[in-house]
C-alpha atoms as a PDB file:
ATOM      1  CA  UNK A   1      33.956 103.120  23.726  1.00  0.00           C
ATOM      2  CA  UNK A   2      30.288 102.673  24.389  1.00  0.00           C
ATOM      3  CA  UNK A   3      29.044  99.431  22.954  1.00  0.00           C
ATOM      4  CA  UNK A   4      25.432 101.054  21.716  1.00  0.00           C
ATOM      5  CA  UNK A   5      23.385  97.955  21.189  1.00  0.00           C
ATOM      6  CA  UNK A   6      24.445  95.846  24.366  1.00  0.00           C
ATOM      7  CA  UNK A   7      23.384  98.957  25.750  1.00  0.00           C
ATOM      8  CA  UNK A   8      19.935  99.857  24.447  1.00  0.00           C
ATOM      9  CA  UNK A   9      19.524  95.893  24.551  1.00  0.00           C
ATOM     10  CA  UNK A  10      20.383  95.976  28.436  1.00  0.00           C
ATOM     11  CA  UNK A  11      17.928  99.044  28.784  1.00  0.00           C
ATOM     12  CA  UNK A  12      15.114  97.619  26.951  1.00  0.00           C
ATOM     13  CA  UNK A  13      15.504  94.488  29.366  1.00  0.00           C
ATOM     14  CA  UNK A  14      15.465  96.521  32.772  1.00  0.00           C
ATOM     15  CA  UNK A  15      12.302  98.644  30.945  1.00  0.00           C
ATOM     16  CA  UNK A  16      10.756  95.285  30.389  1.00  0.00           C
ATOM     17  CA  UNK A  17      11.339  93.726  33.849  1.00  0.00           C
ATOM     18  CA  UNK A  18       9.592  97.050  35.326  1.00  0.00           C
ATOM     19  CA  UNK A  19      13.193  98.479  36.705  1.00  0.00           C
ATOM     20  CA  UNK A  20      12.270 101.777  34.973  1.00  0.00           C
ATOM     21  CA  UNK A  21      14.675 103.542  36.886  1.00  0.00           C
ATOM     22  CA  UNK A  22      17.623 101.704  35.718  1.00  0.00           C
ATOM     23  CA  UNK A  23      16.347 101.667  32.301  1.00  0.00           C
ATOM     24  CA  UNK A  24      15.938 105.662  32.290  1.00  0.00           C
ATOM     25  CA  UNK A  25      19.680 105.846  33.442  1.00  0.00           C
ATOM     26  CA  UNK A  26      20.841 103.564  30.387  1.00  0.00           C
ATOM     27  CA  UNK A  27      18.168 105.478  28.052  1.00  0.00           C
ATOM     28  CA  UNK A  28      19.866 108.863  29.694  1.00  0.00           C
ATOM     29  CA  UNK A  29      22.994 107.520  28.823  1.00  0.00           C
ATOM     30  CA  UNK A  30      22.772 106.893  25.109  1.00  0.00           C
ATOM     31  CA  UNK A  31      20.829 110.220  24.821  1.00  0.00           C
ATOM     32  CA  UNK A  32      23.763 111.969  25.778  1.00  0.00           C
ATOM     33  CA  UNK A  33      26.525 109.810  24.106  1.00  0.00           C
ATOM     34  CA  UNK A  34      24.474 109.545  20.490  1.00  0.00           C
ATOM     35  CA  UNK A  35      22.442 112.510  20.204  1.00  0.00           C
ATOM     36  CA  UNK A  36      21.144 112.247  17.079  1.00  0.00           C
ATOM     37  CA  UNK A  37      19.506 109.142  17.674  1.00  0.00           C
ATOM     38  CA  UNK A  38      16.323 110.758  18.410  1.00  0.00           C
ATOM     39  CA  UNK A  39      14.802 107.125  19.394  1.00  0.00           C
ATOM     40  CA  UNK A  40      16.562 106.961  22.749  1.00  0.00           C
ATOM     41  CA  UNK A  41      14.787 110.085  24.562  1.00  0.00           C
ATOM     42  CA  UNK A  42      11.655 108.724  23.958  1.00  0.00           C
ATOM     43  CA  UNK A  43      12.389 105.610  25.849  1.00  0.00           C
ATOM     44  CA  UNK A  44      13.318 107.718  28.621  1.00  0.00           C
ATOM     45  CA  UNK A  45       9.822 109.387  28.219  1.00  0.00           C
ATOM     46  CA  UNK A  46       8.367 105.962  28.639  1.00  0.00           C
ATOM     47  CA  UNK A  47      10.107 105.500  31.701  1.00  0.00           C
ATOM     48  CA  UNK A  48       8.727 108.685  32.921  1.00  0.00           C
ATOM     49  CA  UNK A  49       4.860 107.594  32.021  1.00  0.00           C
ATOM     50  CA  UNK A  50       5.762 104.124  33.993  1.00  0.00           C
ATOM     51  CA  UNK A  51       5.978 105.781  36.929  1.00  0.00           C
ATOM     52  CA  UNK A  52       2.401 106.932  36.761  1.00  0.00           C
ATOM     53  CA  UNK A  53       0.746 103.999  34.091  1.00  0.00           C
ATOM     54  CA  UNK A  54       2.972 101.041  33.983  1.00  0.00           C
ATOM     55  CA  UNK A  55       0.623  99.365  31.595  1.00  0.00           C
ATOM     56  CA  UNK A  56       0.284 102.336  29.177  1.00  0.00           C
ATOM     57  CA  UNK A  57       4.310 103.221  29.179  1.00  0.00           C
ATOM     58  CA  UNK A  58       4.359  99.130  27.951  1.00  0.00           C
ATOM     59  CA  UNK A  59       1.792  99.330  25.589  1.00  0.00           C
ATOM     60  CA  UNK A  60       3.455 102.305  24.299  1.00  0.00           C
ATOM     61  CA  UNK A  61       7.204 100.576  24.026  1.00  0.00           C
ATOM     62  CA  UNK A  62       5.646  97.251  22.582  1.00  0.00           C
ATOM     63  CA  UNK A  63       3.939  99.754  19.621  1.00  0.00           C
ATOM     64  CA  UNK A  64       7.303 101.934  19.225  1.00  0.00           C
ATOM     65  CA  UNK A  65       9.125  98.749  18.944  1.00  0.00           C
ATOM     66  CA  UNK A  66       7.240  97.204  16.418  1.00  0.00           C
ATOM     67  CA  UNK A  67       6.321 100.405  14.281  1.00  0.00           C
ATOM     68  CA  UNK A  68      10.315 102.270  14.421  1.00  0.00           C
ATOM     69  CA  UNK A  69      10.804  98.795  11.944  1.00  0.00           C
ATOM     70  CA  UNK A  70       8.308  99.899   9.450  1.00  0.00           C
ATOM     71  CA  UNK A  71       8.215 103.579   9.695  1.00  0.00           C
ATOM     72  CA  UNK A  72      10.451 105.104  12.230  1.00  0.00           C
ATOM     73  CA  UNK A  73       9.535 109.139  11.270  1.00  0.00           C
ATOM     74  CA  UNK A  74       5.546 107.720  11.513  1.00  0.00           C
ATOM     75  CA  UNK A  75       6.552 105.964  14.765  1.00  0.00           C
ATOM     76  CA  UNK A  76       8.518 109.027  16.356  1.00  0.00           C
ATOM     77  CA  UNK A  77       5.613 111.436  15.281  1.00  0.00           C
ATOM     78  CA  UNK A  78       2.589 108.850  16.502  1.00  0.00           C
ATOM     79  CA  UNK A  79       4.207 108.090  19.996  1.00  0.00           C
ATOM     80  CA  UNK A  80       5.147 112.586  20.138  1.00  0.00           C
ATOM     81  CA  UNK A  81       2.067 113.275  19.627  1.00  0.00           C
ATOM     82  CA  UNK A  82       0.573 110.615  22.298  1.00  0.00           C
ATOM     83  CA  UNK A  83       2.735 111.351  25.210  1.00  0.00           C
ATOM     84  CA  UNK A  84       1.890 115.172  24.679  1.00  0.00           C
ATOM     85  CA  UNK A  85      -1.457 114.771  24.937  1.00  0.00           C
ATOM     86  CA  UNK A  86      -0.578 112.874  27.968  1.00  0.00           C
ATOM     87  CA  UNK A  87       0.944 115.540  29.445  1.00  0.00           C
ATOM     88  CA  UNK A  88      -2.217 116.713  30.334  1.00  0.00           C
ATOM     89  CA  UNK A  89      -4.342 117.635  26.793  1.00  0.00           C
ATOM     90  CA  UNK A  90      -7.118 114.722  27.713  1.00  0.00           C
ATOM     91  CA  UNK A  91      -9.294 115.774  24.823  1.00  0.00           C
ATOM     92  CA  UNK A  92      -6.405 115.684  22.565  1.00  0.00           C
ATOM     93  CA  UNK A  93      -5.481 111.781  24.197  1.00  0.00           C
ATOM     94  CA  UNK A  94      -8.978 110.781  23.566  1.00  0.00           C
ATOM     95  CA  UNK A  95      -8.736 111.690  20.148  1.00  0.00           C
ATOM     96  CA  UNK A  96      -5.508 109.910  19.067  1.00  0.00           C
ATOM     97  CA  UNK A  97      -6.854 107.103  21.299  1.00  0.00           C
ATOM     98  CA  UNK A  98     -10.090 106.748  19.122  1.00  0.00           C
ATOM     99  CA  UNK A  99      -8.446 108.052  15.573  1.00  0.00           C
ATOM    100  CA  UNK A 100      -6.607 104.184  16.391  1.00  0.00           C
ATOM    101  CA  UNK A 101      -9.774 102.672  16.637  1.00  0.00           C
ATOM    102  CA  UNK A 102     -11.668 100.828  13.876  1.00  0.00           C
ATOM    103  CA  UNK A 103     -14.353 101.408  13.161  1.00  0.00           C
ATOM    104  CA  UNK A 104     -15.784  97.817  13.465  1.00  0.00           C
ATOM    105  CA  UNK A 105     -15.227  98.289  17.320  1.00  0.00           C
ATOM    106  CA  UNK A 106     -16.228 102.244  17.647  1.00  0.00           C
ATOM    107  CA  UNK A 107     -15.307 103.043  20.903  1.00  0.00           C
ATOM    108  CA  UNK A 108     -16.203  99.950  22.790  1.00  0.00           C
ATOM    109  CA  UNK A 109     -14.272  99.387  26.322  1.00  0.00           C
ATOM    110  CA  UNK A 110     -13.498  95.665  25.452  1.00  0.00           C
ATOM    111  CA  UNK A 111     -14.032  93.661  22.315  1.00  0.00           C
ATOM    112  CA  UNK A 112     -14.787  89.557  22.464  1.00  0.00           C
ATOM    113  CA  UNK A 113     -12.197  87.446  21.553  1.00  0.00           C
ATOM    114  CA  UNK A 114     -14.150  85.700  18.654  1.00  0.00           C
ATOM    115  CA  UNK A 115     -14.881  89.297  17.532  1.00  0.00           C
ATOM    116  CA  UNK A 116     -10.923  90.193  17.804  1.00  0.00           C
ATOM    117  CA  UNK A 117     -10.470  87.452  15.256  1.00  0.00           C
ATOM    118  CA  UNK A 118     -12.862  88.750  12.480  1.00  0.00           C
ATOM    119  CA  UNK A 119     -11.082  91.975  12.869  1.00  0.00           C
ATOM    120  CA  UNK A 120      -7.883  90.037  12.653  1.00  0.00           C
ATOM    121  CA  UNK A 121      -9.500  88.740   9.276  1.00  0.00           C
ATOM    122  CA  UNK A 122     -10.693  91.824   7.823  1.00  0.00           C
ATOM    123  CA  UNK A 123      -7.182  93.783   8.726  1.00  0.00           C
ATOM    124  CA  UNK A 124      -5.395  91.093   7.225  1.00  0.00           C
ATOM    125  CA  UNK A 125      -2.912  90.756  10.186  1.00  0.00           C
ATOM    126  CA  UNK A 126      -2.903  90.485  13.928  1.00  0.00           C
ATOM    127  CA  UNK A 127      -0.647  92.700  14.545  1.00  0.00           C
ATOM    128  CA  UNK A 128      -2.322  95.399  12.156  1.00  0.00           C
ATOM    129  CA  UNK A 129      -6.032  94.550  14.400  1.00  0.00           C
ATOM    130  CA  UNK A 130      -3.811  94.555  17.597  1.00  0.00           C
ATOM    131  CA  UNK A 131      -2.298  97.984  16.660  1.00  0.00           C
ATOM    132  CA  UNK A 132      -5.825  99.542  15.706  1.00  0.00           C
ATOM    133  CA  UNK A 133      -7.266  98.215  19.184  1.00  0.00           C
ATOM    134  CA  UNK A 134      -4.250  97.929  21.777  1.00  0.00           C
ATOM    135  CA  UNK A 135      -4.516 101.847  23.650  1.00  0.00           C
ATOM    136  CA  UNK A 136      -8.679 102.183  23.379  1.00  0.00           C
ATOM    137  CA  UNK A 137      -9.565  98.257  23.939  1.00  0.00           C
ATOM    138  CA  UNK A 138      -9.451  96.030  25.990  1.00  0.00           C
ATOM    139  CA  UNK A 139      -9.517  92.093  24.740  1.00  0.00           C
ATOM    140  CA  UNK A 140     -11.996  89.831  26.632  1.00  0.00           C
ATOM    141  CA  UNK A 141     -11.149  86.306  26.912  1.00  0.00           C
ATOM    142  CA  UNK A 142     -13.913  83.824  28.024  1.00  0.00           C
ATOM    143  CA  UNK A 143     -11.849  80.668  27.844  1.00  0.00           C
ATOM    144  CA  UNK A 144      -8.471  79.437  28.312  1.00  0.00           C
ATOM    145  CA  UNK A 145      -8.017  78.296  24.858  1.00  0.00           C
ATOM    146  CA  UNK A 146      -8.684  81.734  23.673  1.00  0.00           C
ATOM    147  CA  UNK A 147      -6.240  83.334  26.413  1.00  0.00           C
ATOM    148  CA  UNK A 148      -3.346  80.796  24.862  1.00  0.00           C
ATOM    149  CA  UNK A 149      -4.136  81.436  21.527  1.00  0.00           C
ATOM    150  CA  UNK A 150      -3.747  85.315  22.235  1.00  0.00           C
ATOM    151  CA  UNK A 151      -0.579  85.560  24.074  1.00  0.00           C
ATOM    152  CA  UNK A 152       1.023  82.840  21.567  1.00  0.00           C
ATOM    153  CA  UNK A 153       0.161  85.627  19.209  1.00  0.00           C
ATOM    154  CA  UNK A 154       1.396  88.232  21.068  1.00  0.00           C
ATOM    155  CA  UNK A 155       4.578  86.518  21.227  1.00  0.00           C
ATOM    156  CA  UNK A 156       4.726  86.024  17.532  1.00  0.00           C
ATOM    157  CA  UNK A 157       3.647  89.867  16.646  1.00  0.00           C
ATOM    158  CA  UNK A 158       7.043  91.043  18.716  1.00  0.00           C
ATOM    159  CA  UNK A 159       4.127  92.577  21.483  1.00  0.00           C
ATOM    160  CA  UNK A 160       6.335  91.089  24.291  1.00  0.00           C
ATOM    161  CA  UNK A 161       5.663  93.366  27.336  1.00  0.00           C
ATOM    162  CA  UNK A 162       2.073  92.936  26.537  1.00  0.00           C
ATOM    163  CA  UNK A 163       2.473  89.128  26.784  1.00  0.00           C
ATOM    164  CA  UNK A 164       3.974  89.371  29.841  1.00  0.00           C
ATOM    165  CA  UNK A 165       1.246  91.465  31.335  1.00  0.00           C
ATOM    166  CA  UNK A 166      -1.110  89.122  30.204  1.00  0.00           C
ATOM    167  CA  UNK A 167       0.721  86.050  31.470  1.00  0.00           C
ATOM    168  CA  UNK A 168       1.518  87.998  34.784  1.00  0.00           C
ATOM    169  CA  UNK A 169      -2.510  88.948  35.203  1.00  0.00           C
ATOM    170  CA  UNK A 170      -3.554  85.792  34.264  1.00  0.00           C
ATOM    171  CA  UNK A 171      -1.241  83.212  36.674  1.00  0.00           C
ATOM    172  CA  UNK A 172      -3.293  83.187  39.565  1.00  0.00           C
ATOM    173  CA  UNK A 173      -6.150  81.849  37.412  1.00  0.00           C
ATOM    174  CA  UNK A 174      -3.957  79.004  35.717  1.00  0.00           C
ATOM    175  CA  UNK A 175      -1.798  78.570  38.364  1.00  0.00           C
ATOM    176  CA  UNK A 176       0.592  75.183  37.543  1.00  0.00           C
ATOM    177  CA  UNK A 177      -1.076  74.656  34.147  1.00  0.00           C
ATOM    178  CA  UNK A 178       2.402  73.693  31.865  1.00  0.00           C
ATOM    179  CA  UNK A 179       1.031  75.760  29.034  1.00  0.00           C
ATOM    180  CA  UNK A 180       1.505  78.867  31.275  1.00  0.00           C
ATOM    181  CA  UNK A 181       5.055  77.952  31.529  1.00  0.00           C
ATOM    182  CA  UNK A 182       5.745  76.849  28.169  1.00  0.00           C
ATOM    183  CA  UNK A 183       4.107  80.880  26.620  1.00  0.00           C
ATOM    184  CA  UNK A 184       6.649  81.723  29.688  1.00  0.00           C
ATOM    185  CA  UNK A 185       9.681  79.781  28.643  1.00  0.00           C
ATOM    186  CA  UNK A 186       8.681  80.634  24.666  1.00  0.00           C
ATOM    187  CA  UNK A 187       8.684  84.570  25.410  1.00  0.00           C
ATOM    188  CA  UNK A 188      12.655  83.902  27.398  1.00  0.00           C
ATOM    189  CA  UNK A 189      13.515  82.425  23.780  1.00  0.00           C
ATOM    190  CA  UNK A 190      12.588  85.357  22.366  1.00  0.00           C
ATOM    191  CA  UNK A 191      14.185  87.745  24.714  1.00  0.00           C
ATOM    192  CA  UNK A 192      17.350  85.885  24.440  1.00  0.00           C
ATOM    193  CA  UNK A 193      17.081  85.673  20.404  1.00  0.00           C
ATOM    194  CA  UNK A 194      16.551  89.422  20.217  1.00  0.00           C
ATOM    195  CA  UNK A 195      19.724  90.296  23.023  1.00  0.00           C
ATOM    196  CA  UNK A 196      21.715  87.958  20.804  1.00  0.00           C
ATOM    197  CA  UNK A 197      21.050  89.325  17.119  1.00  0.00           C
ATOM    198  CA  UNK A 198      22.491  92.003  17.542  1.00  0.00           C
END
């Protein structure tokens, strides 16, 4: 008997260490033993993406992971409809990828950090502003205090894989500073919380 959730747990961990192709062979796996779970073949699509755009299969399992909680028909639908028009309908990309983006930050390539956090006020949530910005927008940090600020929120929104790109980016810059390894250590908790809830 197939233990389900050790399973997708043990998955999610390979997808998040970058071993996509030992994720896509657990994601394979519950496909075919729980085919009605219509979550599990669209991990295995983000496994395919990785292999051309690591950073936008992540961006697209830290959304689906936070959104299947709130609305997993929206969720399902939202992430369909992006990775077809990443199979090649660019115009159709493009316009998912800007329908997501406020309007206070129309179409800009990166948004300031202090500007971030008035649309974190006006949205009435990071993780609602983070959402609205995370596939069109890049964040610009100017300082270190703002970097740690962000990625501590990150952590706390459930956007793990994007904390982890940020804290991988950003090492060489704060090499040996303790707070990189404490946002390190704090994300581990996490991971370990999660694998353990279930």
């Amino acid at each position: 008997m197939i233990n389900e959730s050790r399973l997708l747990n043990e998955a999610n961990s390979f997808f998040l260490e970058r071993k996509f192709d030992k994720a896509l062979f657990l994601y394979s796996q519950l496909s075919s033993n729980f085919p009605s779970n219509r979550e599990y073949p669209v991990y295995a699509l983000f496994c395919d993406i990785a292999s051309e755009d690591e950073e936008k299969a992540l961006s697209l399992f830290d959304y689906f992971s936070v959104a299947k909680n709130e609305n997993i028909e929206e969720a399902l639908s939202y992430v369909e409809d992006t990775i077809n028009a990443y199979d090649g309908d660019v115009d159709k990309m493009m316009e998912i990828l800007s329908d997501l983006t406020s309007s206070t930050i129309d179409n800009l390539d990166a948004i300031r950090y202090e500007d971030f956090k008035k649309l974190i006020e006006s949205r009435g949530s990071f993780k609602i502003a983070f959402e609205d910005i995370m596939f069109s927008t890049k964040v610009a940090i100017e300082s270190k205090e703002d970097f740690f600020d962000f990625v501590n929120r990150l952590i706390d929104n459930d956007f793990n894989s994007t904390a982890y790109s940020y804290l991988d980016g950003f090492n060489e810059y704060f090499a040996y500073d303790t707070k990189i390894e404490e946002l390190y250590k704090k994300l581990e908790e996490k991971k370990f919380a999660t694998n353990h809830k279930q």
